[in-house]
Protein backbone atom coordinates (compact mmCIF):
# COMPACT_ATOMS: atom_id res chain seq x y z
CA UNK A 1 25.48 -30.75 7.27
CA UNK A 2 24.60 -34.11 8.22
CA UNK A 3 22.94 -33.95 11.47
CA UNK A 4 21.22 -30.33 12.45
CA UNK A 5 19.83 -31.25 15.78
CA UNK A 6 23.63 -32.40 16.83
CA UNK A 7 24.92 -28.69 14.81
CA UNK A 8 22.43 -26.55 16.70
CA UNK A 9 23.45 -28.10 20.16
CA UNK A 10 26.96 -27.65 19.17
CA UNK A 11 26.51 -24.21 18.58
CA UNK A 12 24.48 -23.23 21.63
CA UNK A 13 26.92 -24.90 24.01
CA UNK A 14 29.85 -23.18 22.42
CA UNK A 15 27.77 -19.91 22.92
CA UNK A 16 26.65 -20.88 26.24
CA UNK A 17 30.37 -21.58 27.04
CA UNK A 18 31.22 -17.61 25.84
CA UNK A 19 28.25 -16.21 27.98
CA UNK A 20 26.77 -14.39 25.43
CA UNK A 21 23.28 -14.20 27.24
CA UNK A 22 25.11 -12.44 30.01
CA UNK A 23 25.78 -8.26 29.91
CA UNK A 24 28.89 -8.34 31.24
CA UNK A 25 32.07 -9.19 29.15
CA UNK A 26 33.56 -12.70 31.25
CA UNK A 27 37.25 -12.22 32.31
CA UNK A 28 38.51 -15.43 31.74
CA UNK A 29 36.62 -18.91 30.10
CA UNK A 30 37.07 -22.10 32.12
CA UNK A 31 38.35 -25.28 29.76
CA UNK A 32 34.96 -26.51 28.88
CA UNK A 33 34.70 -24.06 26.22
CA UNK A 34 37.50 -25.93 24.52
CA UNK A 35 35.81 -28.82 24.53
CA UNK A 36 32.48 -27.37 23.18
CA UNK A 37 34.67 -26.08 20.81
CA UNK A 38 36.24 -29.44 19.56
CA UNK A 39 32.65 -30.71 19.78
CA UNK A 40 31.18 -27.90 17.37
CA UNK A 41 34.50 -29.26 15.25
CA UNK A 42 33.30 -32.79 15.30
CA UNK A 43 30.11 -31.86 14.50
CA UNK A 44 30.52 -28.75 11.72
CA UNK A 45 33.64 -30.34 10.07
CA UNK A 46 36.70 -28.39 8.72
CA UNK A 47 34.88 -24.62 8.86
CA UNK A 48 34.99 -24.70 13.02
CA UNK A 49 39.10 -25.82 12.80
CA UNK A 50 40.13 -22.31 13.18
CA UNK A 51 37.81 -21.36 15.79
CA UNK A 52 38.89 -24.12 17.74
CA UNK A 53 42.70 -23.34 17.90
CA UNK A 54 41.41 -19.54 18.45
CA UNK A 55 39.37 -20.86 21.06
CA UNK A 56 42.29 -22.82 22.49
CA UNK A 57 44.68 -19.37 22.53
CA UNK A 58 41.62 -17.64 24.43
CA UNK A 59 40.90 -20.21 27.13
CA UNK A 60 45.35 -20.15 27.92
CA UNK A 61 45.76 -16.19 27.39
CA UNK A 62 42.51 -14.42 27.61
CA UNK A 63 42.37 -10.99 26.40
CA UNK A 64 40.39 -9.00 24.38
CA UNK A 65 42.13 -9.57 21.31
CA UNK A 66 41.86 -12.96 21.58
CA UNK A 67 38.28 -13.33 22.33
CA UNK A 68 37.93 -10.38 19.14
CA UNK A 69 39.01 -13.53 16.85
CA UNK A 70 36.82 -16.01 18.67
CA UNK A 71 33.99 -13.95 18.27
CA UNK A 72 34.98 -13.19 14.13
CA UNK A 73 35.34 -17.16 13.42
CA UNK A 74 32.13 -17.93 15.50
CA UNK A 75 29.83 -15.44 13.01
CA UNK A 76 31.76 -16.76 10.35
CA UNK A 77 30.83 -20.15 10.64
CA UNK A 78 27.39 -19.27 11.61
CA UNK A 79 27.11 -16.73 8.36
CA UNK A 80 28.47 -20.17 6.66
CA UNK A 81 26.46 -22.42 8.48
CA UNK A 82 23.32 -20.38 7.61
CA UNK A 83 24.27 -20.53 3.86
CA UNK A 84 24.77 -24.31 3.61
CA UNK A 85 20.95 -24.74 5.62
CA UNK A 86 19.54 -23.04 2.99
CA UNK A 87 20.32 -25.85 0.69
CA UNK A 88 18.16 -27.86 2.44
CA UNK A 89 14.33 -28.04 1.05
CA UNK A 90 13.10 -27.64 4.71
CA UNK A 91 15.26 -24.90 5.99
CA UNK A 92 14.86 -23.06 2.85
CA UNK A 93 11.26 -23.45 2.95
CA UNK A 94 11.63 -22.33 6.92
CA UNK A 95 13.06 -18.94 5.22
CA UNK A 96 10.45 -18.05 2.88
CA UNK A 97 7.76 -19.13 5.69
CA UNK A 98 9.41 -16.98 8.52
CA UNK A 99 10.23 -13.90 5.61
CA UNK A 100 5.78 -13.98 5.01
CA UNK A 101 5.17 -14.89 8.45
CA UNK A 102 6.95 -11.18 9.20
CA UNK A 103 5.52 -9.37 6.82
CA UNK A 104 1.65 -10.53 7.34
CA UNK A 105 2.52 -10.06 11.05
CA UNK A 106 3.20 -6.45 10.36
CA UNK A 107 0.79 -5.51 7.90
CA UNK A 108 -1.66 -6.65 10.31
CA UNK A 109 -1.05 -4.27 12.69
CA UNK A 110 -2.64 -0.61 13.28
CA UNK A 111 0.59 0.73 12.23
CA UNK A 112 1.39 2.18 9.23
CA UNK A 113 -1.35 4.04 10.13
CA UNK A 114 -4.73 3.24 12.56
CA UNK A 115 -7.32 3.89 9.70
CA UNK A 116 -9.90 1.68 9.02
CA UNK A 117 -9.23 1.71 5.13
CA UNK A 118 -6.00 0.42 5.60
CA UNK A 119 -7.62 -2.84 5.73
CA UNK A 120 -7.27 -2.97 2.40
CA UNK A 121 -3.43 -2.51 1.96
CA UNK A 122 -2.99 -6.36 2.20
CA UNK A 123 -5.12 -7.08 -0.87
CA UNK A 124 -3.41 -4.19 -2.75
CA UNK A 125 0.17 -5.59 -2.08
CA UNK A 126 -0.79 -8.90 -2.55
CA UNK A 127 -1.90 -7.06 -6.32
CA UNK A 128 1.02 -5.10 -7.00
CA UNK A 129 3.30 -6.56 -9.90
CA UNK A 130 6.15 -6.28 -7.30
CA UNK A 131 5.81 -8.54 -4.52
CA UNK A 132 4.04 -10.85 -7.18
CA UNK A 133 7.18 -11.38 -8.40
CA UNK A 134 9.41 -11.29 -4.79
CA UNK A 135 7.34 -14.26 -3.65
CA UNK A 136 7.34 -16.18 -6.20
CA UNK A 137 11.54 -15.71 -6.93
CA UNK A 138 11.36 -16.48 -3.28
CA UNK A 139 9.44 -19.54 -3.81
CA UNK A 140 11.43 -20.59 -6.80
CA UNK A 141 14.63 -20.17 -4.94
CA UNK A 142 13.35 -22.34 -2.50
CA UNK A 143 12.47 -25.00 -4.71
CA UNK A 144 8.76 -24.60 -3.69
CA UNK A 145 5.77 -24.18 -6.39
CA UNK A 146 4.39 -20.56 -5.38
CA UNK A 147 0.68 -21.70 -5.73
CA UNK A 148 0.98 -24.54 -3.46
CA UNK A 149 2.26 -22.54 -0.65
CA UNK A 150 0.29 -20.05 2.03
CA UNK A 151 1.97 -17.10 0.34
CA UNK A 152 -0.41 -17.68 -2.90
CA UNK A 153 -3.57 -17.11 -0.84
CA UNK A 154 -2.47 -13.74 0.54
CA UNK A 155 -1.24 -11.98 3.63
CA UNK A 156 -2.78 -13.79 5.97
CA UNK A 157 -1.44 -13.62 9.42
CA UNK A 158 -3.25 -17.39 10.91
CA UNK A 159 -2.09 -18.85 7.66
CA UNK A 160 1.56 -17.61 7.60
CA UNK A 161 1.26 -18.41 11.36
CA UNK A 162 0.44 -21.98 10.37
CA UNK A 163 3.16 -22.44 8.46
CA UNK A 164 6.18 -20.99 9.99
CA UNK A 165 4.89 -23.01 13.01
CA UNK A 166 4.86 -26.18 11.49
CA UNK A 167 8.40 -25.91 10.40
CA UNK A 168 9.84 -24.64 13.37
CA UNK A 169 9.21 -28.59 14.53
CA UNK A 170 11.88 -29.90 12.16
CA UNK A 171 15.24 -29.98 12.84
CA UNK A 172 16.18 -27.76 10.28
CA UNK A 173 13.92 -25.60 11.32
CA UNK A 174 14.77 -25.37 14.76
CA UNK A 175 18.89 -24.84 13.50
CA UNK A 176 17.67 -21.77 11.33
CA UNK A 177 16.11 -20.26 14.48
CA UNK A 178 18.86 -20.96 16.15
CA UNK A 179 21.48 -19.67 13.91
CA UNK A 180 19.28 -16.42 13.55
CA UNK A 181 19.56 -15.96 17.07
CA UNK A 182 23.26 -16.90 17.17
CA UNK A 183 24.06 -14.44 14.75
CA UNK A 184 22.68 -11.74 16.87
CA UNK A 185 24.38 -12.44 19.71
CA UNK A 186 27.60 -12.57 18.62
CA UNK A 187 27.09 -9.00 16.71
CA UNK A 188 26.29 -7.49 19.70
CA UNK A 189 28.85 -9.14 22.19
CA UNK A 190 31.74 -8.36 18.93
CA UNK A 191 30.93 -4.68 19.53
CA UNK A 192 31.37 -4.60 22.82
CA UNK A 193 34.86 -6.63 22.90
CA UNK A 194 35.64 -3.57 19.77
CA UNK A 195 34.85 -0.82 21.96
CA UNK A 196 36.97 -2.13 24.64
CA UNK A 197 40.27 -3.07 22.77
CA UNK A 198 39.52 0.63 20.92
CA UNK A 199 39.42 2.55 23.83
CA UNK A 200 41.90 0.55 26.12
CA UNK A 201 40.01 0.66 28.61
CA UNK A 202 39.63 4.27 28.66
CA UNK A 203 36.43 6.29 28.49
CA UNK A 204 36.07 7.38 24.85
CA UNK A 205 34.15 10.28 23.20
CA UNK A 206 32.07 8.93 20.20
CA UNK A 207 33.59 10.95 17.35
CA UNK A 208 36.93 9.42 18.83
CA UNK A 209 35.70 5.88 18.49
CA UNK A 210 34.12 6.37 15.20
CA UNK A 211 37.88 7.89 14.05
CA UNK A 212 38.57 4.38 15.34
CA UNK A 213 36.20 3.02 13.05
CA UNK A 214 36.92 4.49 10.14
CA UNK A 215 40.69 3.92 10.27
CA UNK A 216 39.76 0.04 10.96
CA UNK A 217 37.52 0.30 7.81
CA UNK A 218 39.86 1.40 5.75
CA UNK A 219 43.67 0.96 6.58
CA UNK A 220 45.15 2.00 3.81
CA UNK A 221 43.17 4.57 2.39
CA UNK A 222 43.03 7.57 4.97
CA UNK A 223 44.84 11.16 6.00
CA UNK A 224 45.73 11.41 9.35
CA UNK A 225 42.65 11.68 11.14
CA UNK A 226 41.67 12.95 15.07
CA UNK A 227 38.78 14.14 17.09
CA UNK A 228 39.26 17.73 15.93
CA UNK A 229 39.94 17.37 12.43
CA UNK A 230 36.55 14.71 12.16
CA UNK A 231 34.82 17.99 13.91
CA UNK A 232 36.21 20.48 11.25
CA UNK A 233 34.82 17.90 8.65
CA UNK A 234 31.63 17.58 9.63
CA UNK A 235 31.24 21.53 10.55
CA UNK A 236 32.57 21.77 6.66
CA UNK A 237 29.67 20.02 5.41
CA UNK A 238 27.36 21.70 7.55
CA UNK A 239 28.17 24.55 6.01
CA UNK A 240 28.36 22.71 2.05
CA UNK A 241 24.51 21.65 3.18
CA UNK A 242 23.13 24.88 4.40
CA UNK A 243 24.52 26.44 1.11
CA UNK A 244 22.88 23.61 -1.28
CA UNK A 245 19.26 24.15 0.59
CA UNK A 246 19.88 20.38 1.72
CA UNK A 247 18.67 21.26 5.13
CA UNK A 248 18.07 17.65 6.59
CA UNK A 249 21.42 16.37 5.57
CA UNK A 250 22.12 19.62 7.73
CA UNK A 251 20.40 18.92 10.58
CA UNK A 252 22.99 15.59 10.52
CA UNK A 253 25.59 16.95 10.57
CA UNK A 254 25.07 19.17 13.87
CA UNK A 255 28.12 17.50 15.52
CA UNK A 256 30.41 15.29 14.89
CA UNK A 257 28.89 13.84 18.29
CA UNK A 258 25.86 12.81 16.75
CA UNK A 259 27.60 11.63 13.37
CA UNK A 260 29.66 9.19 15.62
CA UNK A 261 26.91 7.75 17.57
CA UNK A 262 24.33 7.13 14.99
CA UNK A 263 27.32 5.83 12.79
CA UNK A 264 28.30 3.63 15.82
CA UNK A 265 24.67 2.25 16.22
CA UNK A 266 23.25 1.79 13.11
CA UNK A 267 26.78 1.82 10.54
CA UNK A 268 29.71 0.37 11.48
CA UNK A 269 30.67 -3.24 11.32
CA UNK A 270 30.22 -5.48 14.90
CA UNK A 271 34.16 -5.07 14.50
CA UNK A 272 35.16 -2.75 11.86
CA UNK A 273 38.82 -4.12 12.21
CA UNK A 274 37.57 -7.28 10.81
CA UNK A 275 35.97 -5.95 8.02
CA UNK A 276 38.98 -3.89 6.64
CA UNK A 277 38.35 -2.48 2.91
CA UNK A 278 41.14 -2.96 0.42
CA UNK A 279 38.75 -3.61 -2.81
CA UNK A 280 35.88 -3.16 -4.53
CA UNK A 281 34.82 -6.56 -2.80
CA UNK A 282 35.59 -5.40 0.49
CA UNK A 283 33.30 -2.20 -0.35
CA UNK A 284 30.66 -4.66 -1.50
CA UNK A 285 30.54 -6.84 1.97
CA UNK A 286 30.42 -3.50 4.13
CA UNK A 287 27.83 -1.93 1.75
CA UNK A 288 25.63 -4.73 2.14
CA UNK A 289 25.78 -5.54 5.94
CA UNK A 290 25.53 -1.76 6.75
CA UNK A 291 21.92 -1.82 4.81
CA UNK A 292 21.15 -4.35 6.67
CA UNK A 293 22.13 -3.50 9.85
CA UNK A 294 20.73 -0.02 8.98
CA UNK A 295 17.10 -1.84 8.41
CA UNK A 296 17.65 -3.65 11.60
CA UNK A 297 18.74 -7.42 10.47
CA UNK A 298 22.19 -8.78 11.60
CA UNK A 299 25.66 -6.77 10.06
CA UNK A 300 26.53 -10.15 8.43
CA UNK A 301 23.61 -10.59 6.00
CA UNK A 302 22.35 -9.85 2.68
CA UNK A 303 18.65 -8.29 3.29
CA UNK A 304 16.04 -9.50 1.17
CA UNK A 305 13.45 -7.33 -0.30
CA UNK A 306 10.41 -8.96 1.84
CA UNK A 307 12.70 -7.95 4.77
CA UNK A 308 13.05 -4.28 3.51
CA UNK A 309 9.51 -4.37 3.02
CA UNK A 310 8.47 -5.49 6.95
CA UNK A 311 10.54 -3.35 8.45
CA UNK A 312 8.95 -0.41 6.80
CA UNK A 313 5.59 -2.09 7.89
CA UNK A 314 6.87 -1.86 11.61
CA UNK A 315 8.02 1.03 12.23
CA UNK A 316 4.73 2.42 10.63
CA UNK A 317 7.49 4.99 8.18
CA UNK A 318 9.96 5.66 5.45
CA UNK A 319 13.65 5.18 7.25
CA UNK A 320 15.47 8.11 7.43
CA UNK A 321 17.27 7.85 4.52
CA UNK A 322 19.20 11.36 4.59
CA UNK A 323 21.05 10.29 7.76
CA UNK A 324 22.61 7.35 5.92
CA UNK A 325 23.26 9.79 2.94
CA UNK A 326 24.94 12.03 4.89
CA UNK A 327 27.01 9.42 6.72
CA UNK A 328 27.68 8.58 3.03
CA UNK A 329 29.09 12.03 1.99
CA UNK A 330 30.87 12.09 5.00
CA UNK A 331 32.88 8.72 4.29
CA UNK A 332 33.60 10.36 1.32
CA UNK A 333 35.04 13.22 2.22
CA UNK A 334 37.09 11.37 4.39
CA UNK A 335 38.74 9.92 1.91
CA UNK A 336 39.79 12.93 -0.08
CA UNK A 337 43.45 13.27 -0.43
CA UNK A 338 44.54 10.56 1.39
CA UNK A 339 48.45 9.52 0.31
CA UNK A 340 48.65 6.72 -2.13
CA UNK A 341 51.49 4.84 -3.90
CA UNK A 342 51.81 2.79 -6.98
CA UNK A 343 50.15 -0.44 -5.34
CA UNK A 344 47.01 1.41 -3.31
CA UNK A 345 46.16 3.95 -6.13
CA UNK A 346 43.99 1.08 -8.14
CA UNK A 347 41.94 0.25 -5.18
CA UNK A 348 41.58 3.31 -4.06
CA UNK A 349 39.43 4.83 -6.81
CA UNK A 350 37.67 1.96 -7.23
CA UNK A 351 36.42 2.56 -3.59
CA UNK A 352 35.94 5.88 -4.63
CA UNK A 353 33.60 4.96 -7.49
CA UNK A 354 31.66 2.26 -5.08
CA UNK A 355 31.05 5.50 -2.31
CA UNK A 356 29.84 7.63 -5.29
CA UNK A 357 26.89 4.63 -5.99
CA UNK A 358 26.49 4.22 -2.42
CA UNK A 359 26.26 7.98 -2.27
CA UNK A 360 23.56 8.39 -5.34
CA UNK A 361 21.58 5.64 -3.99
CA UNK A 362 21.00 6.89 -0.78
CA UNK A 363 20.57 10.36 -1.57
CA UNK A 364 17.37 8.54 -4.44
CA UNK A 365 16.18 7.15 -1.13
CA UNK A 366 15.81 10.31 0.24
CA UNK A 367 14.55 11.58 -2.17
CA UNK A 368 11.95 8.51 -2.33
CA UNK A 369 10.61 9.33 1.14
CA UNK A 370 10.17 13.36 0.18
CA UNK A 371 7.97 12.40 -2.65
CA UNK A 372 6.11 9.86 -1.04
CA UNK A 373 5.48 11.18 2.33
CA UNK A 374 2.44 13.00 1.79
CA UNK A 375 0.62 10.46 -0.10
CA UNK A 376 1.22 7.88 3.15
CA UNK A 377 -2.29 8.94 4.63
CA UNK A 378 -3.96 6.34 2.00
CA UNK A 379 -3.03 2.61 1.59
CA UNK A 380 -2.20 3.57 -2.21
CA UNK A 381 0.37 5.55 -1.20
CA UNK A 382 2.29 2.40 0.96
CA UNK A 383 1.88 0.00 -1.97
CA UNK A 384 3.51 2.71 -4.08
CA UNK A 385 5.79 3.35 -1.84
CA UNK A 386 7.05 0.06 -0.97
CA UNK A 387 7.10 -0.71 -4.82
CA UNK A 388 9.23 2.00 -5.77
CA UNK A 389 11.65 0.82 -2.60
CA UNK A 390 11.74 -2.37 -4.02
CA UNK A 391 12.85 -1.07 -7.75
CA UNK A 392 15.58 0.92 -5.90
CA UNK A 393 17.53 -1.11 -4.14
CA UNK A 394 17.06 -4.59 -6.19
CA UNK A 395 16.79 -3.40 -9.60
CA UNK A 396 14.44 -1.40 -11.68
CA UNK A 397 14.72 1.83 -13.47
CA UNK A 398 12.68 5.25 -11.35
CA UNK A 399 9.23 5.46 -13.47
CA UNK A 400 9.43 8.95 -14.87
CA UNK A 401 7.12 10.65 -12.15
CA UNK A 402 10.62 10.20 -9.37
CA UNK A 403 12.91 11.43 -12.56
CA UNK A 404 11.18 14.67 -12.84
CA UNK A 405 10.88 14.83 -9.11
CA UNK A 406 14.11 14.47 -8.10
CA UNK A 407 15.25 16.77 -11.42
CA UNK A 408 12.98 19.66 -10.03
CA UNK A 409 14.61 19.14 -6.62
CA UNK A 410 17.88 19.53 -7.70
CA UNK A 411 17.53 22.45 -10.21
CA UNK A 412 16.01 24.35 -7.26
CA UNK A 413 19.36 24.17 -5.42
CA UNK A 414 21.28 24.88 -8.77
CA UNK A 415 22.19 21.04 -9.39
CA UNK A 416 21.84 18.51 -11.96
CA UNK A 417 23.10 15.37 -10.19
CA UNK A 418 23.86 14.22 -6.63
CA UNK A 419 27.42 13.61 -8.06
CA UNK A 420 27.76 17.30 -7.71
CA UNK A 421 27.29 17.69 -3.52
CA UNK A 422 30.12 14.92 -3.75
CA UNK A 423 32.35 16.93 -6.24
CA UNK A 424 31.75 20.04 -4.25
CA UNK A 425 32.72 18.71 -0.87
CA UNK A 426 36.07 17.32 -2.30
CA UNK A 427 36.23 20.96 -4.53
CA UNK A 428 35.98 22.71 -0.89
CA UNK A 429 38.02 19.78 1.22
CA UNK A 430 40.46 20.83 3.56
CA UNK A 431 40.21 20.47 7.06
CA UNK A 432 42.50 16.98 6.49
CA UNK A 433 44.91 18.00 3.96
């Protein structure tokens, strides 16, 4: 990355040249979107090659195919792009700047709650052993020396203000804003060009398009799967909730009309046919973008625990985490006795085994935000809160208070893991075999 001024132009003529600011999908792409396209290769080197011969096939035979691999090379590249920026000292001290600058911007704000005495929840973050230890492994990863940077004097929204500000005037500044942005963008426009090829052209109920989904997810792991069957499945683990006492993962799955759309918004890939599962790697990728999508960053991204943490801050709550946990089940289910041959049968339960996690984590998350809940009326209870978050999803054993919590939960409803509400939905499986 020799020149990021020339690199960021590239990129927003080649996005310019797609009309990504524009609602409407274009019908055809004149020829100077070729050329921004052999620019952005001139200028990004051997990564944009493909996207320019895709580029070349979309501007001769548009269709929605076509522009489907366009748009899957471009958030490549930028997902690359992005990667290789943070390698350089300013743009990776532009991401630790703009990751406080968020936070301070959110925990200065009435929400989480408009009470005076959260005034103090900056100073108690700022405290807690916790984000102690986020900023400064942010800082370190950076290459920056913690106590020489705003984030050692505090949340402070002028000073984080200061800084991300100051950066944003470099060139490698102004590319990491721009790739951000980018990244967005092409997300968005991606699901729209899915929707379209899915449905050909047709209108299309949303537990139909999220069958869609889920067969694009995983191709070679799935039982012949429709509307009504995805409606018998969900009404099956209605019923598997109601029984367990797990009434909000009940109140989920209502209808396999609500699974689909909150799946659809918050769940599924851009384009789930580009993000096919056939490993445990596979599982990883999807995993990862759909936590971040889910805490409203771009698919395509690993989120970072200061991001976790902001996005808490703004929407002034836990997220919901027993709508992801049922989705979770759900997937699982899916998945139950699905054909599989000598070649797929390795792969297959290691997916298995990766859902299970996936499962177990969310359903701690839940869990999390039960226990927690009540005590989010002081400032206390957000440090705690966030803290325990934090030890969740990026490493740290529950502290025993959450163990016996979520042990007393369970034995109430005649359980002694979350493994179980998985075993007993494949025990009681059958609306797809």
């Amino acid at each position: 990355m020799t020149n990021p001024t020339a690199i960021q132009q590239a990129l927003e003529d080649f996005a310019s040249g797609l009309h990504l600011e524009e609602e409407e999908l274009p019908a055809i792409f004149d020829v100077g979107l070729l050329d921004a396209s052999l620019h952005l290769e001139d200028t990004a080197g051997q990564p944009a090659t493909a996207l320019r011969e895709a580029t070349r096939q979309l501007v001769e035979e548009p269709s929605a195919d076509a522009m489907a691999e366009v748009l899957s090379l471009f958030a490549r590249l930028i997902v690359r792009l992005r990667r290789d920026a943070r390698q350089r000292p300013v743009a990776a001290e532009w991401m630790v700047a703009r990751q406080l600058s968020d936070l301070s911007e959110n925990i200065a704000r009435p929400r989480p709650a408009e009470n005076q005495g959260f005034a103090e929840l900056p100073r108690l973050l700022m405290e807690s052993e916790w984000l102690q230890k986020r900023l400064r492994r942010v800082c370190e990863n950076a290459g920056l020396e913690f106590n020489q940077t705003p984030a050692a004097r505090g949340l402070q929204r002028a000073n984080a203000r200061r800084w991300i500000r100051r950066l944003n005037r470099h060139p490698e500044g102004k590319l990491s804003m721009a790739l951000e942005h980018l990244l967005g963008g092409v997300e968005y426009r991606a699901r729209q060009v899915w929707v379209l090829r899915r449905s050909e052209g047709e209108e299309q109920s949303m537990p139909q398009m999220y069958v869609y989904g889920h067969v694009d997810l995983f191709p070679n792991f799935h039982s012949p799967l429709s509307e009504g069957s995805l409606a018998l499945e969900v009404a099956m683990l209605k019923g598997l909730a109601h029984g367990l006492q797990l009434q909000d993962l009940a109140y989920c799955f209502d209808s396999a009309e609500w699974m689909g759309q909150y799946a659809l918004s918050f769940l599924l890939p851009p384009s789930p046919s580009h993000w096919p599962v056939h490993a445990t790697a596979d599982l990883r990728r999807l995993l990862s973008g759909r936590l971040s999508r889910w805490y409203f960053c771009p698919f395509d991204n690993h989120i970072q625990p200061l991001e976790m943490a902001t996005t808490v801050l703004r929407v002034g709550r836990p997220l919901f985490y027993e709508r992801v946990a049922a989705h979770a089940l759900l997937e699982y289910s899916l998945l139950q006795g699905v054909p599989l041959s000598r070649a797929n049968a390795g792969g297959y339960l290691e997916i298995q085994a990766g859902l299970e996690s996936e499962f177990q984590l969310l359903f701690d998350g839940y869990l999390l935000r039960l226990m927690f809940y009540p005590q989010l009326k002081k400032p206390e209870g957000w440090r705690d809160y966030l803290g325990a978050l934090d030890a969740l999803h990026f490493g740290g054993a529950p502290d025993a208070r959450f163990a016996e919590f979520r042990q007393s939960f369970l034995s109430r409803r005649g359980l002694h893991s979350p493994m179980e509400i998985l075993y007993r939905a494949a025990e009681s499986h059958s609306a797809l075999n």
